[in-house]
C-alpha atoms as a PDB file:
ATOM      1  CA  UNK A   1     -11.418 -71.538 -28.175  1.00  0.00           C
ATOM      2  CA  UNK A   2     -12.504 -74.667 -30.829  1.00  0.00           C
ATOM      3  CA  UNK A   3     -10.863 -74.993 -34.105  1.00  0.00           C
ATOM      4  CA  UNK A   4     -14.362 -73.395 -35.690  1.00  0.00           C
ATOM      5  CA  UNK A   5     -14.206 -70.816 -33.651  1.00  0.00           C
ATOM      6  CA  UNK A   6     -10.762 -69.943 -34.523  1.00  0.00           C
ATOM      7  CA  UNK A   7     -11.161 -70.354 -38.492  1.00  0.00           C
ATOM      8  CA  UNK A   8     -13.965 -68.128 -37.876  1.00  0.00           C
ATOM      9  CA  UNK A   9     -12.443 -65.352 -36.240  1.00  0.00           C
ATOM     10  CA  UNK A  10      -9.872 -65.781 -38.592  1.00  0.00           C
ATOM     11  CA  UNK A  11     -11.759 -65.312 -41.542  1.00  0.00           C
ATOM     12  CA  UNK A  12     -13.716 -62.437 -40.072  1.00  0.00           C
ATOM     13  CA  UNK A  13     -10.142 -60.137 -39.274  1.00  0.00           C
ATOM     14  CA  UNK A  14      -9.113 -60.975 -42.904  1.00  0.00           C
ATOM     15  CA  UNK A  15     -12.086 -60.025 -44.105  1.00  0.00           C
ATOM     16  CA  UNK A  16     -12.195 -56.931 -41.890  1.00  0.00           C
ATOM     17  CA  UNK A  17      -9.108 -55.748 -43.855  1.00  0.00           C
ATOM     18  CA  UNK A  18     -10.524 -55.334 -46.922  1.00  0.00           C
ATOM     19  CA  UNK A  19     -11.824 -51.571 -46.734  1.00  0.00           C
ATOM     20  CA  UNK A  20      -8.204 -50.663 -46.306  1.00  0.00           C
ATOM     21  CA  UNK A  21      -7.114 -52.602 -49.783  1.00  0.00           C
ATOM     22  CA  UNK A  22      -6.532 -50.405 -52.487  1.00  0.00           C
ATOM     23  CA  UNK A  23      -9.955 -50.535 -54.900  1.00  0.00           C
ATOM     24  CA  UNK A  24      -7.915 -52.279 -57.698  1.00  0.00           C
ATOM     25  CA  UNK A  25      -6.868 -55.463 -55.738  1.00  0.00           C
ATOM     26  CA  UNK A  26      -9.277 -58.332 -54.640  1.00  0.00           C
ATOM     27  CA  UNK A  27      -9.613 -60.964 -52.103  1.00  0.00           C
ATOM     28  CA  UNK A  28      -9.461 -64.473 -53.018  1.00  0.00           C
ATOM     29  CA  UNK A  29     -11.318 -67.661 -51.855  1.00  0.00           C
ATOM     30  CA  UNK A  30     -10.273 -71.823 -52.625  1.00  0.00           C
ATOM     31  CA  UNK A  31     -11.600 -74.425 -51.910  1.00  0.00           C
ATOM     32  CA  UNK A  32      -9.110 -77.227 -52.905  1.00  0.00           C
ATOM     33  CA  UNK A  33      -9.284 -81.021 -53.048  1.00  0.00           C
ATOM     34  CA  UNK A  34      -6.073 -83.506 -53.314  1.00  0.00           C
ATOM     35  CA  UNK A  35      -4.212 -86.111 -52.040  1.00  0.00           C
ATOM     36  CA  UNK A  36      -1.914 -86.287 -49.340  1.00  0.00           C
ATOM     37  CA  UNK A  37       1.299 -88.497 -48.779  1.00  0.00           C
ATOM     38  CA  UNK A  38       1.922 -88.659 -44.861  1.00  0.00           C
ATOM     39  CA  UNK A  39       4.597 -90.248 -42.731  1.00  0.00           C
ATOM     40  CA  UNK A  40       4.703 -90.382 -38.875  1.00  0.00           C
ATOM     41  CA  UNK A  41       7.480 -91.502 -36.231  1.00  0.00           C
ATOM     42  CA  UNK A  42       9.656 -93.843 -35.121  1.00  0.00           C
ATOM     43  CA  UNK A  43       8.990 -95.221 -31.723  1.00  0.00           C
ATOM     44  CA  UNK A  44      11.470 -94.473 -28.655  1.00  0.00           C
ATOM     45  CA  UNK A  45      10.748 -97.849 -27.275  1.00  0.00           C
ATOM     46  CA  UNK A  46       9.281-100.595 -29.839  1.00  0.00           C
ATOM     47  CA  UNK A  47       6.000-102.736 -28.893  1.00  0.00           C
ATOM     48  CA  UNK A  48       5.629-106.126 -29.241  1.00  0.00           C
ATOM     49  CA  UNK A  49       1.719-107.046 -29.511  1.00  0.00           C
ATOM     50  CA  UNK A  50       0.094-110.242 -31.075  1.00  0.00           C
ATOM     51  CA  UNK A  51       3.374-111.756 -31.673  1.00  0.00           C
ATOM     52  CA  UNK A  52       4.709-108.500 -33.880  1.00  0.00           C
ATOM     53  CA  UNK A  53       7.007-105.602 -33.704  1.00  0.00           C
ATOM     54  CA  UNK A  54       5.818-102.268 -33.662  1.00  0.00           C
ATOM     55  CA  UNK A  55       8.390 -99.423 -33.878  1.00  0.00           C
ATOM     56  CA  UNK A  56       6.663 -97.018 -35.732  1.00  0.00           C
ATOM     57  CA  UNK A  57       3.018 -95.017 -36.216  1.00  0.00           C
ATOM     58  CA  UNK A  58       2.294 -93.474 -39.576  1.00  0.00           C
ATOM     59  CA  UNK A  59      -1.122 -91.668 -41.119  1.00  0.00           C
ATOM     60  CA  UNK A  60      -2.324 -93.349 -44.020  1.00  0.00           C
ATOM     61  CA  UNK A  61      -1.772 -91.844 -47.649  1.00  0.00           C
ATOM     62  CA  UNK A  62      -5.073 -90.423 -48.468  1.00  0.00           C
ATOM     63  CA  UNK A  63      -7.410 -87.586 -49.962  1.00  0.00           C
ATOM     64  CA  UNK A  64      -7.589 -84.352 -48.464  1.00  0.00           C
ATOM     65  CA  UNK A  65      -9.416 -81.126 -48.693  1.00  0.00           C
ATOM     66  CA  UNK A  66      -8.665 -77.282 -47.826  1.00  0.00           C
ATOM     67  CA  UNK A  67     -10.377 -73.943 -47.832  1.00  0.00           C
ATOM     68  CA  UNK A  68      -7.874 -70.980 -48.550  1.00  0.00           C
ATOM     69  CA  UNK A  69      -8.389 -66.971 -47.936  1.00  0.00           C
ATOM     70  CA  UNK A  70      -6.033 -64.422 -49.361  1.00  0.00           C
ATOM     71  CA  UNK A  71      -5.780 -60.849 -49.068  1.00  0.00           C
ATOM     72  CA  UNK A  72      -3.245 -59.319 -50.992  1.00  0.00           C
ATOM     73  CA  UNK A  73      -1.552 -56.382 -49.931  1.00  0.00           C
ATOM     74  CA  UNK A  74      -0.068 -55.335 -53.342  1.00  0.00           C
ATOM     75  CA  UNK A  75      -0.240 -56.522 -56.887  1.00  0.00           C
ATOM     76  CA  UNK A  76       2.147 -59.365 -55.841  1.00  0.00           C
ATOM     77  CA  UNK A  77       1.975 -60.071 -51.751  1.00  0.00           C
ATOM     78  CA  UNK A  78      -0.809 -61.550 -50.036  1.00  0.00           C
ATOM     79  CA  UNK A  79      -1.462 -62.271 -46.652  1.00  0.00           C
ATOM     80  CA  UNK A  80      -4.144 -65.140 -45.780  1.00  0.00           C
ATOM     81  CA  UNK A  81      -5.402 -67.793 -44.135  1.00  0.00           C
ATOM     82  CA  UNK A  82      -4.968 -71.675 -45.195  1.00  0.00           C
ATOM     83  CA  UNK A  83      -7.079 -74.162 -43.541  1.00  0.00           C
ATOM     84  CA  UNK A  84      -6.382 -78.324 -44.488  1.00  0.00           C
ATOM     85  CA  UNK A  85      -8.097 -81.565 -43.931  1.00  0.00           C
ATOM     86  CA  UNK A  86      -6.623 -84.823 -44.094  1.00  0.00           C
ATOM     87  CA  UNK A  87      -9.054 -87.807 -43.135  1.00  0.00           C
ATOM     88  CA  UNK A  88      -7.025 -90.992 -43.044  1.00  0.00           C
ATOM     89  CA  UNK A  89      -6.289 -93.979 -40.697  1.00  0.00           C
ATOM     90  CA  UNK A  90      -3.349 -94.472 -38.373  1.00  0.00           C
ATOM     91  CA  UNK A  91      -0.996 -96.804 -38.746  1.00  0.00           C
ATOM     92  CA  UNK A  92       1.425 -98.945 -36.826  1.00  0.00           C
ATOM     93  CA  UNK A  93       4.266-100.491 -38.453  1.00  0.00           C
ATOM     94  CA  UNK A  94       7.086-102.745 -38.198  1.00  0.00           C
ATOM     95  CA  UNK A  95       7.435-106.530 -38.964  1.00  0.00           C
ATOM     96  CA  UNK A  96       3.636-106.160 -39.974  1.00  0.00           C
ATOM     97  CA  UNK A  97       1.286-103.149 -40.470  1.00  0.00           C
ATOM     98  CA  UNK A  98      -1.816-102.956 -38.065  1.00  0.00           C
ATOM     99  CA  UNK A  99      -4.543-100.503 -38.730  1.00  0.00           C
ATOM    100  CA  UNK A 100      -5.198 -98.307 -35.181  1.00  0.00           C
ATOM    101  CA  UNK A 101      -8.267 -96.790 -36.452  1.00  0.00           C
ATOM    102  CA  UNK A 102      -9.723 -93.723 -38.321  1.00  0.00           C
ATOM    103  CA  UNK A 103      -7.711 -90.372 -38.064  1.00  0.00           C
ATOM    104  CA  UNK A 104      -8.076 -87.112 -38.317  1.00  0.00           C
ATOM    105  CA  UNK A 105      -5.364 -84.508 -39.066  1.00  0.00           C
ATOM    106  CA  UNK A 106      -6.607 -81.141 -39.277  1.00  0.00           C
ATOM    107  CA  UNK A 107      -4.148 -77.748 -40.301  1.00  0.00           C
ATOM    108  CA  UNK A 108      -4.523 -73.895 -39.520  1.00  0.00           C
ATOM    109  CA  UNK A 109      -1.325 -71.804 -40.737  1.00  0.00           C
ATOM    110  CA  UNK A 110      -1.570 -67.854 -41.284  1.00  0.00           C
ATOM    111  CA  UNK A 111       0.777 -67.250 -44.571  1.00  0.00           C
ATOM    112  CA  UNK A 112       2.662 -65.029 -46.459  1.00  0.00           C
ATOM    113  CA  UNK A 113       2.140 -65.085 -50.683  1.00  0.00           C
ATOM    114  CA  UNK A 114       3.945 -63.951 -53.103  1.00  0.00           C
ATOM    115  CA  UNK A 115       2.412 -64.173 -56.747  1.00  0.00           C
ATOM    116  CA  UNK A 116       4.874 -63.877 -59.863  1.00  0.00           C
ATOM    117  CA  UNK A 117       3.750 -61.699 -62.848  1.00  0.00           C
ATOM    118  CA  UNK A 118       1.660 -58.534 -63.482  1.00  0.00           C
ATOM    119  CA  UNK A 119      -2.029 -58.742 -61.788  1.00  0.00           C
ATOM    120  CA  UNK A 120      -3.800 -58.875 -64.765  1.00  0.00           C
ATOM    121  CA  UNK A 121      -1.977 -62.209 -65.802  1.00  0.00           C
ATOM    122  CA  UNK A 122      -4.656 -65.119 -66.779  1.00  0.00           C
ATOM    123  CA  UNK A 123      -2.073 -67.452 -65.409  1.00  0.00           C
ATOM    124  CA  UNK A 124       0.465 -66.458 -62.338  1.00  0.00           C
ATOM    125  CA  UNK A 125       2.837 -68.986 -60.265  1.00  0.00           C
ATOM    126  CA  UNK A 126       2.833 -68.104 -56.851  1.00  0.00           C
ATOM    127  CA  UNK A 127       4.796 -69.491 -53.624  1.00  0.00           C
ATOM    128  CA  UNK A 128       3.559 -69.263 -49.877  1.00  0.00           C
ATOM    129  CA  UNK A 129       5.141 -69.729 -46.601  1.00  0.00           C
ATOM    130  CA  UNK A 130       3.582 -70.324 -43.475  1.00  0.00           C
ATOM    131  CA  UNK A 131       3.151 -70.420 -39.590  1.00  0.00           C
ATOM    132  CA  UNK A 132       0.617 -71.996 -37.400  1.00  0.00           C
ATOM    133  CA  UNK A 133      -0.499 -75.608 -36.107  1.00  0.00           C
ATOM    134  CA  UNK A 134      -1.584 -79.226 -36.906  1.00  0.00           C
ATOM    135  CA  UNK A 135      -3.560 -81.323 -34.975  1.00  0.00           C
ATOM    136  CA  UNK A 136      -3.724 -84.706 -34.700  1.00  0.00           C
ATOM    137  CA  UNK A 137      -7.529 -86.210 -33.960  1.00  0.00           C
ATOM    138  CA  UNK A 138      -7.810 -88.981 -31.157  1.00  0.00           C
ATOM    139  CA  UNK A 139      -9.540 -92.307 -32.219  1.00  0.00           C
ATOM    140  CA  UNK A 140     -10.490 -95.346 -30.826  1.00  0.00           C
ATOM    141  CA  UNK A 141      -8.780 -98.292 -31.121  1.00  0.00           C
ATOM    142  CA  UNK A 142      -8.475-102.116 -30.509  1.00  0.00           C
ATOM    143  CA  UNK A 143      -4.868-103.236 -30.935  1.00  0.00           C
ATOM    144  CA  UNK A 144      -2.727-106.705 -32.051  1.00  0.00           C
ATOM    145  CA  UNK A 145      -3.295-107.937 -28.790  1.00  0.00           C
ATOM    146  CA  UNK A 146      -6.806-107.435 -28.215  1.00  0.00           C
ATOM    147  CA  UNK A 147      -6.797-104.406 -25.487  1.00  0.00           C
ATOM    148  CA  UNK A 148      -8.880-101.423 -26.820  1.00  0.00           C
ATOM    149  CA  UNK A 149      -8.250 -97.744 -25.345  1.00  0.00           C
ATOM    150  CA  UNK A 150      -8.579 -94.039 -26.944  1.00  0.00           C
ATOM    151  CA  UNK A 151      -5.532 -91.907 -28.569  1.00  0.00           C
ATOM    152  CA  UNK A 152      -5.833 -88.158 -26.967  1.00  0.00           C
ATOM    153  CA  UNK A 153      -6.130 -85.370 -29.519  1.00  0.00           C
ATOM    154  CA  UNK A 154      -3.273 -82.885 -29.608  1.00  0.00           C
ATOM    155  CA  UNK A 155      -1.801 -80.364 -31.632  1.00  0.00           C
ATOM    156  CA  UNK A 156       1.637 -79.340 -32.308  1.00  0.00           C
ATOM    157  CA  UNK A 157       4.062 -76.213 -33.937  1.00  0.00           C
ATOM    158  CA  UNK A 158       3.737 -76.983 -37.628  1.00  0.00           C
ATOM    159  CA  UNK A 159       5.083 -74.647 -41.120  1.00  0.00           C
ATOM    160  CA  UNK A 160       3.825 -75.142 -44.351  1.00  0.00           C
ATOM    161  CA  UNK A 161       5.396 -74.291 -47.827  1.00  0.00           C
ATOM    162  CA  UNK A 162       3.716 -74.453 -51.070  1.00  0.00           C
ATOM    163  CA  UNK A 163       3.788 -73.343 -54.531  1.00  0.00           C
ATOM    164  CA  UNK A 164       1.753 -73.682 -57.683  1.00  0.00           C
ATOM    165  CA  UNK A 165       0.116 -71.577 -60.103  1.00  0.00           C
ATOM    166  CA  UNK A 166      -3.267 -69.376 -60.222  1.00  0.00           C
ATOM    167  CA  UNK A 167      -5.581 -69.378 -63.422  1.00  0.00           C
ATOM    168  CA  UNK A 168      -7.810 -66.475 -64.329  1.00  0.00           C
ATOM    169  CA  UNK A 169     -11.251 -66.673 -66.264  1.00  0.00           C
ATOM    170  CA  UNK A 170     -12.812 -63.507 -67.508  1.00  0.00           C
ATOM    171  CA  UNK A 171     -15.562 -63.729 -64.642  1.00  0.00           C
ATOM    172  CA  UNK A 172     -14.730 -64.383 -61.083  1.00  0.00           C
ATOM    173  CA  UNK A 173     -13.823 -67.681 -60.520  1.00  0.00           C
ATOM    174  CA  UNK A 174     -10.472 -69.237 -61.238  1.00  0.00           C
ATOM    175  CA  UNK A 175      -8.936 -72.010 -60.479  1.00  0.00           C
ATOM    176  CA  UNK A 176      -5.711 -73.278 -58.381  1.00  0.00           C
ATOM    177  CA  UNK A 177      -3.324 -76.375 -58.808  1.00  0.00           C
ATOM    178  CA  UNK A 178      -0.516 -76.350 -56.514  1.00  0.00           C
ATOM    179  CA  UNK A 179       2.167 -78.533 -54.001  1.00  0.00           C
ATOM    180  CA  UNK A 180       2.651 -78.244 -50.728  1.00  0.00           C
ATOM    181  CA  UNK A 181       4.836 -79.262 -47.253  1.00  0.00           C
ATOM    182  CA  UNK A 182       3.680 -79.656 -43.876  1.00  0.00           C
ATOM    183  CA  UNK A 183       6.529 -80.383 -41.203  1.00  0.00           C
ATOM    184  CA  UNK A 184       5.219 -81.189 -37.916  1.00  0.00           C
ATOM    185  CA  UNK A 185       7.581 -81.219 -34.795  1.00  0.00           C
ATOM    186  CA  UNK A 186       6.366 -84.644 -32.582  1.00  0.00           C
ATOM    187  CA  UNK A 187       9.173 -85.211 -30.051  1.00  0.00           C
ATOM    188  CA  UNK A 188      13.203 -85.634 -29.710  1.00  0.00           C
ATOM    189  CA  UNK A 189      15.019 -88.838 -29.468  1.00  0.00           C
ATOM    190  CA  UNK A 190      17.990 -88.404 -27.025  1.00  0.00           C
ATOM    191  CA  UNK A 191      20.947 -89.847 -29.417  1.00  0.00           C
ATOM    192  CA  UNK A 192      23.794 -89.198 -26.220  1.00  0.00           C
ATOM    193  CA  UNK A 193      25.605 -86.401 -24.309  1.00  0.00           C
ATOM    194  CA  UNK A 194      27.587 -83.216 -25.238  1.00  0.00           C
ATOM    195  CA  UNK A 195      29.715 -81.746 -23.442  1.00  0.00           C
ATOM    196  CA  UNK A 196      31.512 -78.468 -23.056  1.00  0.00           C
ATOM    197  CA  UNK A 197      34.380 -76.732 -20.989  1.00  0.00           C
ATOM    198  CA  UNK A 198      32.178 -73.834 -20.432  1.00  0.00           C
ATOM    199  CA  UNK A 199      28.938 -74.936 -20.403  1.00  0.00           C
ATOM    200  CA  UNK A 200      29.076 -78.446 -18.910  1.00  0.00           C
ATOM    201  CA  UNK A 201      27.277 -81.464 -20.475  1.00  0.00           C
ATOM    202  CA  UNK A 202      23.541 -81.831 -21.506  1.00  0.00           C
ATOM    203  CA  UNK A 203      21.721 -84.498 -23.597  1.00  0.00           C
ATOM    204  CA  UNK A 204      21.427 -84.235 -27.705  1.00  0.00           C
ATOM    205  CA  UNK A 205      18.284 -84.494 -28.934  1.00  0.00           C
ATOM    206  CA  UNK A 206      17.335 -85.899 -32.572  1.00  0.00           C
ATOM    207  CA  UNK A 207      14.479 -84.220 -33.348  1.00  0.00           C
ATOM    208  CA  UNK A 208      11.689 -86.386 -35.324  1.00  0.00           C
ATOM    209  CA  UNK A 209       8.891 -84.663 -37.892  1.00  0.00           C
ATOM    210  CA  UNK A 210       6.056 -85.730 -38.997  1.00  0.00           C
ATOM    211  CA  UNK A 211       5.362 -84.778 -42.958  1.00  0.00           C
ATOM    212  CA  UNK A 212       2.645 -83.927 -45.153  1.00  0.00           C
ATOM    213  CA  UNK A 213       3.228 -83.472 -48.708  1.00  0.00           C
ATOM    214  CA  UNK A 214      -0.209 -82.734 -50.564  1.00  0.00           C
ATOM    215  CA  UNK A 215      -0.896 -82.335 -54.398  1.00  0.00           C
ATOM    216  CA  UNK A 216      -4.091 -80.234 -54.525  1.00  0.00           C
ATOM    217  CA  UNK A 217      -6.376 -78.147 -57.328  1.00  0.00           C
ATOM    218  CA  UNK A 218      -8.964 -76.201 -56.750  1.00  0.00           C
ATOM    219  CA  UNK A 219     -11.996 -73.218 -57.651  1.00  0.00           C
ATOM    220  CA  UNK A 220     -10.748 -69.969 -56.909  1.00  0.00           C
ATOM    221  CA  UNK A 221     -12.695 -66.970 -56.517  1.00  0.00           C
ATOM    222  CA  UNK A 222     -11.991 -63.503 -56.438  1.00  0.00           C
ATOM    223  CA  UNK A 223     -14.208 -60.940 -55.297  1.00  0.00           C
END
């Protein structure tokens, strides 16, 4: 299934849930602009290219964009959907920085909400926790050393945490400013062997993340 279709279908079920919402409670829609500060990973094995070291690959700082879909189950929980955009460039780094070409980094998380305060509050902080993916776009590239290839898209395991705060007009539309976290599991470094009486020995893995920390704001609308 593509990425469209899936924000799609997602949308749709949310939607879908609606009839079964108490008349006095309202789905929400954002769409949410920002910035977003990303780091990648160190590399197991460094490169040397061009007469450089390579020994890590980060995204780029840069702006971002999201579309958001809430459904709130009470006065203060919501369930929703949270989709995010980050279109940047990729990075490699070490005694010099090379630019690898344009990248795409695209998240889909299902969430749980919780918004403080009454409902009828013009202004209400809010937290969310969530569960779903990231995926990293493939690009072209032409490297230090002159040889040109393609990075393969993939997508990995990913949370995301955020909190902010909601604003209320008198109408419909609102508007959201807000923080947020996306860890992204990449791979495990072996760092050596443990061993145990019992068990025996295995390797130890240091696991490495990939981070997105985004400072967004936004139109809300509630229906």
């Amino acid at each position: 299934m593509s990425k469209k279709s899936v924000l799609t279908a997602a949308f749709i079920m949310l939607m879908g849930a609606v009839p079964a919402l108490a008349q006095d409670v309202r789905p929400e829609v954002s769409i949410n602009l920002g910035w977003t500060f990303s780091d990648g990973v160190s590399a197991t094995n460094p490169v040397i290219a061009g007469g450089q070291i390579f020994d890590r690959v980060d995204p780029k700082d840069s702006f971002s964009w999201g579309a958001q879909v809430g459904i709130p189950v009470n006065e203060n929980v919501e369930l929703g959907f949270l989709f995010g955009s980050q279109m940047s460039q990729l990075v490699a780094g070490g005694t010099t920085e090379f630019e690898i070409g344009d990248f795409m980094v695209n998240t889909y998380h299902g969430y749980f909400g919780y918004n403080f305060g009454p409902g009828d509050a013009k202004v209400r902080p809010y937290f969310l926790f969530g569960l779903g993916a990231t995926n990293y776009g493939g690009t072209d590239y032409t490297g230090p050393n002159g040889r040109s290839g393609t990075l393969a898209s993939f997508t990995q395991f990913s949370t995301t945490w955020g909190a902010g705060v909601k604003g209320y007009g008198s109408g419909h539309v609102g508007y959201r400013a807000g923080a947020s976290w996306t860890p992204t599991y990449i791979k495990s470094d072996s760092v050596g062997w443990w061993c145990d009486p019992y068990w025996g020995c295995y390797v130890v893995g240091d696991p490495q993340y990939a981070n997105q920390f985004s400072l967004n704001g936004g139109v809300l609308f509630k229906f």
